[in-house]
N, C-alpha and C. Protein backbone atom coordinates (compact mmCIF):
# COMPACT_ATOMS: atom_id res chain seq x y z
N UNK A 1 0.85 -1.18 0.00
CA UNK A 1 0.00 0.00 0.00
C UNK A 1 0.89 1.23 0.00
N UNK A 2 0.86 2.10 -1.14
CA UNK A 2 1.67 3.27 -1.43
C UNK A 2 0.88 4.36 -1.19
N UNK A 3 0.53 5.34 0.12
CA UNK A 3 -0.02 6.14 0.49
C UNK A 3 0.33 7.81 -0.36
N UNK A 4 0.25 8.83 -0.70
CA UNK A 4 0.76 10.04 -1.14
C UNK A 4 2.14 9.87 -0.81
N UNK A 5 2.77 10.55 -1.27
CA UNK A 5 4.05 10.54 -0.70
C UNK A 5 4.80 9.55 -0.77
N UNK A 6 4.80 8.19 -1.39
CA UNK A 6 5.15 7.57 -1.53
C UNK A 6 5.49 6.55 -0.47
N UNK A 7 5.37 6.95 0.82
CA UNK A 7 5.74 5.90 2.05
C UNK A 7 4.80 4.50 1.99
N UNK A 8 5.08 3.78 2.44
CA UNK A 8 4.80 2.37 2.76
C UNK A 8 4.03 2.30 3.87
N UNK A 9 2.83 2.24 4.48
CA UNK A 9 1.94 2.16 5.59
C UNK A 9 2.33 0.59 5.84
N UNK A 10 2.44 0.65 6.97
CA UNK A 10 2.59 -0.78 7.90
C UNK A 10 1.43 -1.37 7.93
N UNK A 11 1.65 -2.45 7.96
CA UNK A 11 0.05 -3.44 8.34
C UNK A 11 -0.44 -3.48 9.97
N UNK A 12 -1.14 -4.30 10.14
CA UNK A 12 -1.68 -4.10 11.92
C UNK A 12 -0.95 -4.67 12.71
N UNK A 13 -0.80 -5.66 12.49
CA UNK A 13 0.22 -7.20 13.11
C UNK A 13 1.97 -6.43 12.92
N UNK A 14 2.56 -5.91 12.20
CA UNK A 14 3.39 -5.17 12.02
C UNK A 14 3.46 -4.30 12.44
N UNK A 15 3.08 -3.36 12.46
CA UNK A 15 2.68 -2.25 13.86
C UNK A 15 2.98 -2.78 15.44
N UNK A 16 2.32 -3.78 15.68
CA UNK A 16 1.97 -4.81 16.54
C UNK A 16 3.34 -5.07 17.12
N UNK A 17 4.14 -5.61 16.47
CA UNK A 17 5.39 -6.17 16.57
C UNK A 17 6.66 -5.18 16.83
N UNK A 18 6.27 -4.18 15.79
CA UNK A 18 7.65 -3.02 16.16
C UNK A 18 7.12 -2.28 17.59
N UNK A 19 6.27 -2.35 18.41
CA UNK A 19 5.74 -1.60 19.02
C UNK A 19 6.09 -2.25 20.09
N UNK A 20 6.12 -3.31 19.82
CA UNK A 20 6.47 -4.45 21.13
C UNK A 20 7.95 -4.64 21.22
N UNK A 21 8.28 -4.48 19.86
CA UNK A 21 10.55 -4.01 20.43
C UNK A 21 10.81 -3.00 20.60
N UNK A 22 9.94 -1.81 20.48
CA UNK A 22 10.10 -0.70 21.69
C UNK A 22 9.91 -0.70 22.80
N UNK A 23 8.70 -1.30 23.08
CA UNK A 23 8.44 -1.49 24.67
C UNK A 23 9.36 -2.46 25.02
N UNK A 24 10.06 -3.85 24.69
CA UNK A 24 10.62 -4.74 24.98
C UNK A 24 12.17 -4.25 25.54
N UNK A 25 12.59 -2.92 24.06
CA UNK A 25 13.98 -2.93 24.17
C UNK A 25 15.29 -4.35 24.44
N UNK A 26 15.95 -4.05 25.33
CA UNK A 26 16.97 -4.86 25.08
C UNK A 26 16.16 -6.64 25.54
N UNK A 27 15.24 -6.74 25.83
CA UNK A 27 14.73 -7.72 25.97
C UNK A 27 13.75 -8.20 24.84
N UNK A 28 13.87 -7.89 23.37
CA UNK A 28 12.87 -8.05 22.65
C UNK A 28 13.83 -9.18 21.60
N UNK A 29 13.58 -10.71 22.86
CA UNK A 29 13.53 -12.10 21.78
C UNK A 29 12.53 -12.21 21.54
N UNK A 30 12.45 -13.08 20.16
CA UNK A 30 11.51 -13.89 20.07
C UNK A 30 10.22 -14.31 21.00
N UNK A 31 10.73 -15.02 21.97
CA UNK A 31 9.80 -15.51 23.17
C UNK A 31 9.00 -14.44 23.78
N UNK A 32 9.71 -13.20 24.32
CA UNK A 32 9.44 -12.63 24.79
C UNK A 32 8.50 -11.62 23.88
N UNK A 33 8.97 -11.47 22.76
CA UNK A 33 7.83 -10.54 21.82
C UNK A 33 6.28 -11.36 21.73
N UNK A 34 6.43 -12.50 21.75
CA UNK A 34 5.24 -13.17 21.54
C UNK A 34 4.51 -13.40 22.78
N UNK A 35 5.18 -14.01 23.67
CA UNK A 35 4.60 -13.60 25.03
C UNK A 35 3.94 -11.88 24.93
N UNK A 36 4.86 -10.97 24.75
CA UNK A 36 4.02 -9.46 25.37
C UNK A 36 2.64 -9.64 24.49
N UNK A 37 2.88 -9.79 23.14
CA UNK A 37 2.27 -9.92 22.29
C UNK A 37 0.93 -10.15 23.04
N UNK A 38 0.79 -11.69 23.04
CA UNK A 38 -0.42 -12.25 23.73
C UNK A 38 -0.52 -11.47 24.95
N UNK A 39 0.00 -11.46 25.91
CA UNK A 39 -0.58 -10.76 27.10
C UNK A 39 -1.12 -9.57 27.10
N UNK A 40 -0.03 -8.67 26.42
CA UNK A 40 -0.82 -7.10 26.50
C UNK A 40 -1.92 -6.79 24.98
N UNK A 41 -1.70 -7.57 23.93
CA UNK A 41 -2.71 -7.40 22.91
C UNK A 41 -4.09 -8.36 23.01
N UNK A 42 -3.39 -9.21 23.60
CA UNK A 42 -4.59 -10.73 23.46
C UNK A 42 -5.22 -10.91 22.31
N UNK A 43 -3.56 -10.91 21.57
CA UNK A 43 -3.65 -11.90 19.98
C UNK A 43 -2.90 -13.20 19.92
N UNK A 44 -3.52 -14.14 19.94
CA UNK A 44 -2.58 -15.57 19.66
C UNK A 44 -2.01 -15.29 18.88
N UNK A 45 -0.32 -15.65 18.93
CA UNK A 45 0.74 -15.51 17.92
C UNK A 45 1.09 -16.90 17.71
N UNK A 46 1.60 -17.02 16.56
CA UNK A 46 2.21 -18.34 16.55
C UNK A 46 3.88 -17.82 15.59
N UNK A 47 4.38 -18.98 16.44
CA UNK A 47 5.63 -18.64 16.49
C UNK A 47 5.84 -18.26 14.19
N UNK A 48 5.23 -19.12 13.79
CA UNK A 48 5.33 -18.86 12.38
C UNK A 48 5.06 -17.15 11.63
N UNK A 49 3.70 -17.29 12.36
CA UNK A 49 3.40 -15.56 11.64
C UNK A 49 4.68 -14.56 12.43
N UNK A 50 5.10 -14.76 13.57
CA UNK A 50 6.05 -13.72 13.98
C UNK A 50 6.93 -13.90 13.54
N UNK A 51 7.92 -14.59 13.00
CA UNK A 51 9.20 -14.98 12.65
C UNK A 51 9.05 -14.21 10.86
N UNK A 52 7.66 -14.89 10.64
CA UNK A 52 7.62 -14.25 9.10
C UNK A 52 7.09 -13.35 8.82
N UNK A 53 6.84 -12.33 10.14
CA UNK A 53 6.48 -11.02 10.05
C UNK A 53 7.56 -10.17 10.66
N UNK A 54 8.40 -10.95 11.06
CA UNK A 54 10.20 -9.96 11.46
C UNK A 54 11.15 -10.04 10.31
N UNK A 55 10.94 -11.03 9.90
CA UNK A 55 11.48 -11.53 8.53
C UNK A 55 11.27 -10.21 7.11
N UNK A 56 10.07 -10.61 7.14
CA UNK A 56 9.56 -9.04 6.25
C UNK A 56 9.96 -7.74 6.96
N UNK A 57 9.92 -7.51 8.28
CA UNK A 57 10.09 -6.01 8.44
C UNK A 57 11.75 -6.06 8.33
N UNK A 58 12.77 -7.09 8.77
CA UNK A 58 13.81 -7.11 8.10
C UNK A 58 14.11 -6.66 6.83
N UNK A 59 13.25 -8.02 6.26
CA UNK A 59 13.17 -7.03 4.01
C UNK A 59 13.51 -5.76 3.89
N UNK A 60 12.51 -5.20 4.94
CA UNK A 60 11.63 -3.95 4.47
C UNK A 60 12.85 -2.65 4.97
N UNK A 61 14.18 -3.54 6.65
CA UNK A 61 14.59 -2.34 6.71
C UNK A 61 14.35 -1.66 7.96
N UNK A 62 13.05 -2.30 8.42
CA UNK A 62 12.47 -1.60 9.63
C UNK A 62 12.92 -2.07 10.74
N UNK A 63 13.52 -3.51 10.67
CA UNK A 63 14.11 -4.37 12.12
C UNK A 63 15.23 -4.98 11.89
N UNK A 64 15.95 -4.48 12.77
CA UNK A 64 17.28 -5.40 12.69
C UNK A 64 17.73 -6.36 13.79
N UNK A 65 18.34 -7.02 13.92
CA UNK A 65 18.38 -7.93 15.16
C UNK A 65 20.04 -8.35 15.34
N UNK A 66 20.65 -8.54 16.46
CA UNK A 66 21.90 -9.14 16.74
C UNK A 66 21.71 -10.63 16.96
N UNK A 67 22.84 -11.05 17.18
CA UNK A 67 23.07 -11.78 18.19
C UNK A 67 23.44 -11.75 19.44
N UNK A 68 22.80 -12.32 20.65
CA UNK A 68 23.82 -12.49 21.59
C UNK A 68 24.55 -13.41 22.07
N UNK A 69 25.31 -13.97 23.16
CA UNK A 69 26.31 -14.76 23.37
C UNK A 69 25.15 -15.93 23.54
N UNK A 70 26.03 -17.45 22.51
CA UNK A 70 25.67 -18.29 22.32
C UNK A 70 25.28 -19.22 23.83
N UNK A 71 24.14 -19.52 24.09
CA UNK A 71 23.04 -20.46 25.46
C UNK A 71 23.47 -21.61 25.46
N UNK A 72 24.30 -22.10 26.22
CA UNK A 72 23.91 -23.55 26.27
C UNK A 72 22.98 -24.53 26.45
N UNK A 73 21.84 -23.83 27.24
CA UNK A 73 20.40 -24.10 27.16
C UNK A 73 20.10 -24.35 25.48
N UNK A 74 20.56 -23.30 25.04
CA UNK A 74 20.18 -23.66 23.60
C UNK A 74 20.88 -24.84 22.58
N UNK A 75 21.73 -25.53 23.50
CA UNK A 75 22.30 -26.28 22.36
C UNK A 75 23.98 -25.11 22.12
N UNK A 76 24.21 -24.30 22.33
CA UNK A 76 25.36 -23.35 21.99
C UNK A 76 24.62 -22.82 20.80
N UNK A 77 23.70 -22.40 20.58
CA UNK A 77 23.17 -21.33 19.66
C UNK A 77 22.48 -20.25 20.56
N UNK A 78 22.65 -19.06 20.07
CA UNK A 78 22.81 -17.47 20.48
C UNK A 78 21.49 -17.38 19.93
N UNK A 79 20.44 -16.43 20.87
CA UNK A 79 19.30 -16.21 20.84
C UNK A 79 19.41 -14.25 20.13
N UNK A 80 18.47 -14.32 19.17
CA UNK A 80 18.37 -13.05 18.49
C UNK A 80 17.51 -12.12 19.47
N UNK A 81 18.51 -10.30 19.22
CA UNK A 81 17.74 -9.56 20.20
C UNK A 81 17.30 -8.66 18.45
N UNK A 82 15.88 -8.41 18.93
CA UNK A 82 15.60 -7.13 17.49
C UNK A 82 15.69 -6.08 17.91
N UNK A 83 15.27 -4.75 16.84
CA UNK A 83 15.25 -3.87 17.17
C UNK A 83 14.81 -3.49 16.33
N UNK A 84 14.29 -2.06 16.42
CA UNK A 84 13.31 -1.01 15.19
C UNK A 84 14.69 -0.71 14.63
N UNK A 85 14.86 -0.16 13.40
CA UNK A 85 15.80 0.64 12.88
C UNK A 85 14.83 2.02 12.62
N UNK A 86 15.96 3.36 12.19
CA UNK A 86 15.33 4.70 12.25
C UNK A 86 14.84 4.97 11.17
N UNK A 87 14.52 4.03 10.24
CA UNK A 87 13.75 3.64 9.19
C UNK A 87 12.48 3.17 9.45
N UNK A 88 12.55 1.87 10.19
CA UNK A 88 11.48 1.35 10.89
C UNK A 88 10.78 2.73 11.92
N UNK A 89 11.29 2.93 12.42
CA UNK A 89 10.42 4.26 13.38
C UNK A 89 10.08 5.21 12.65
N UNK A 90 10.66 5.88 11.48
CA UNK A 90 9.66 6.91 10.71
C UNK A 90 8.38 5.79 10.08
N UNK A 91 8.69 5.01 9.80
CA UNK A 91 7.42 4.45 8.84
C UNK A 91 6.49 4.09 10.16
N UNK A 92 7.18 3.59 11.17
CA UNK A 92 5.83 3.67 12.37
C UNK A 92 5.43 4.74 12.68
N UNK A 93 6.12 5.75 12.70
CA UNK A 93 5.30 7.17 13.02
C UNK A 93 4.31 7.64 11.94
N UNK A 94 4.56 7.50 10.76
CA UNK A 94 3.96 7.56 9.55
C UNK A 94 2.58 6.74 9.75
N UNK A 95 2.60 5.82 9.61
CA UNK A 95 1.33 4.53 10.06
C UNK A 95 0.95 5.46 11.62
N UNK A 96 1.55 5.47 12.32
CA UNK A 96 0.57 5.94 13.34
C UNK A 96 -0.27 6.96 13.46
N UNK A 97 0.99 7.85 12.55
CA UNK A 97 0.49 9.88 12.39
C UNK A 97 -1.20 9.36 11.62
N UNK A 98 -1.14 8.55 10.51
CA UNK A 98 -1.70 8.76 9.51
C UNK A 98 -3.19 7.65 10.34
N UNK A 99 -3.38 7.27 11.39
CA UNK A 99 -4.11 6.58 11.96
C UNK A 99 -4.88 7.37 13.14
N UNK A 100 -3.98 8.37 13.61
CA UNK A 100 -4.45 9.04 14.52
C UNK A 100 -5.11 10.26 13.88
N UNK A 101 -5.19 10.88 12.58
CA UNK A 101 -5.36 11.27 12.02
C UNK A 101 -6.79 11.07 11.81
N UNK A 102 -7.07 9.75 10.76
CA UNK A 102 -7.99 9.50 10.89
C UNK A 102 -9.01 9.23 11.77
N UNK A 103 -8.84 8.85 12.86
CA UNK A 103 -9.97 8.46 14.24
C UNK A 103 -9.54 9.73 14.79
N UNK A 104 -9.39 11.40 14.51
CA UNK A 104 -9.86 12.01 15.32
C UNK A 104 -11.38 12.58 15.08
N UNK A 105 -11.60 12.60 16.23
CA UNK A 105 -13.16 12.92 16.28
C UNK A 105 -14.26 11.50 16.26
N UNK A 106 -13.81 10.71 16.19
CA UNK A 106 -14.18 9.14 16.58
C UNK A 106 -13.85 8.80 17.52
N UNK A 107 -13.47 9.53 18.94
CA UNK A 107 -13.46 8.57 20.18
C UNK A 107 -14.71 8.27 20.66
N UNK A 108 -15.74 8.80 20.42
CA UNK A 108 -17.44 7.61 20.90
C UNK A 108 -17.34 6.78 20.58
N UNK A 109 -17.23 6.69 19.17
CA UNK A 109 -17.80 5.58 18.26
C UNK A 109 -16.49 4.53 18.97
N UNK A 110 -15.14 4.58 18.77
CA UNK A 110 -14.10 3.57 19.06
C UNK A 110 -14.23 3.55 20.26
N UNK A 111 -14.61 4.51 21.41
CA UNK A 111 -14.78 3.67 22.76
C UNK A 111 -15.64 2.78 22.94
N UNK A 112 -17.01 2.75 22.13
CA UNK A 112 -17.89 1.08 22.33
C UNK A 112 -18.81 1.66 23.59
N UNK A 113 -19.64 0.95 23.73
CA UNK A 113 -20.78 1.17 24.64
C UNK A 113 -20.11 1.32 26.16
């Protein structure tokens, strides 16, 4: 979706996710994104759609991820930390500007009975 201006609007679930390695910061594995995920959104994630929705915001530029020092819990494989890149945060501000935008003057209707 190519909005004016040519920027790229984020999807919901994508939104979803970079929003949660901000709040996560240096704690935003895997596990833990999907955990916040479910708890504070109360959206079942499955480990597939998140991996292939970090995967794409990777593509895209918006998330980057390290490594850190390899777990032996894990077998000696190193658990990935993500992160927004300052790419990824204009296009979330963009998606957000352009969301808040629209629902102003709709807080009745979106607050619900």
């Amino acid at each position: 979706r190519r909005p004016m201006g040519g920027s790229v609007f984020l999807g919901q679930f994508e939104q979803m996710v970079m929003l949660t390695l901000l709040q996560l910061g240096d704690d935003a594995h895997a596990i833990n994104i999907r955990s916040y995920l479910e708890e504070q959104a109360g959206h079942r994630v499955t480990r597939g759609a998140l991996y292939r929705t970090l995967d794409r915001l990777e593509d895209k530029g918006h998330v980057a991820w390290e490594a850190d020092e390899p777990a032996p819990e894990r077998g000696g494989f190193p658990k990935r930390r993500f992160s927004v890149t300052k790419q990824g945060l204009k296009a979330l501000r963009a998606s957000h500007g352009a969301l808040h935008t629209l629902s102003s003057g709709l807080e009745a209707e979106l607050r619900g009975p």
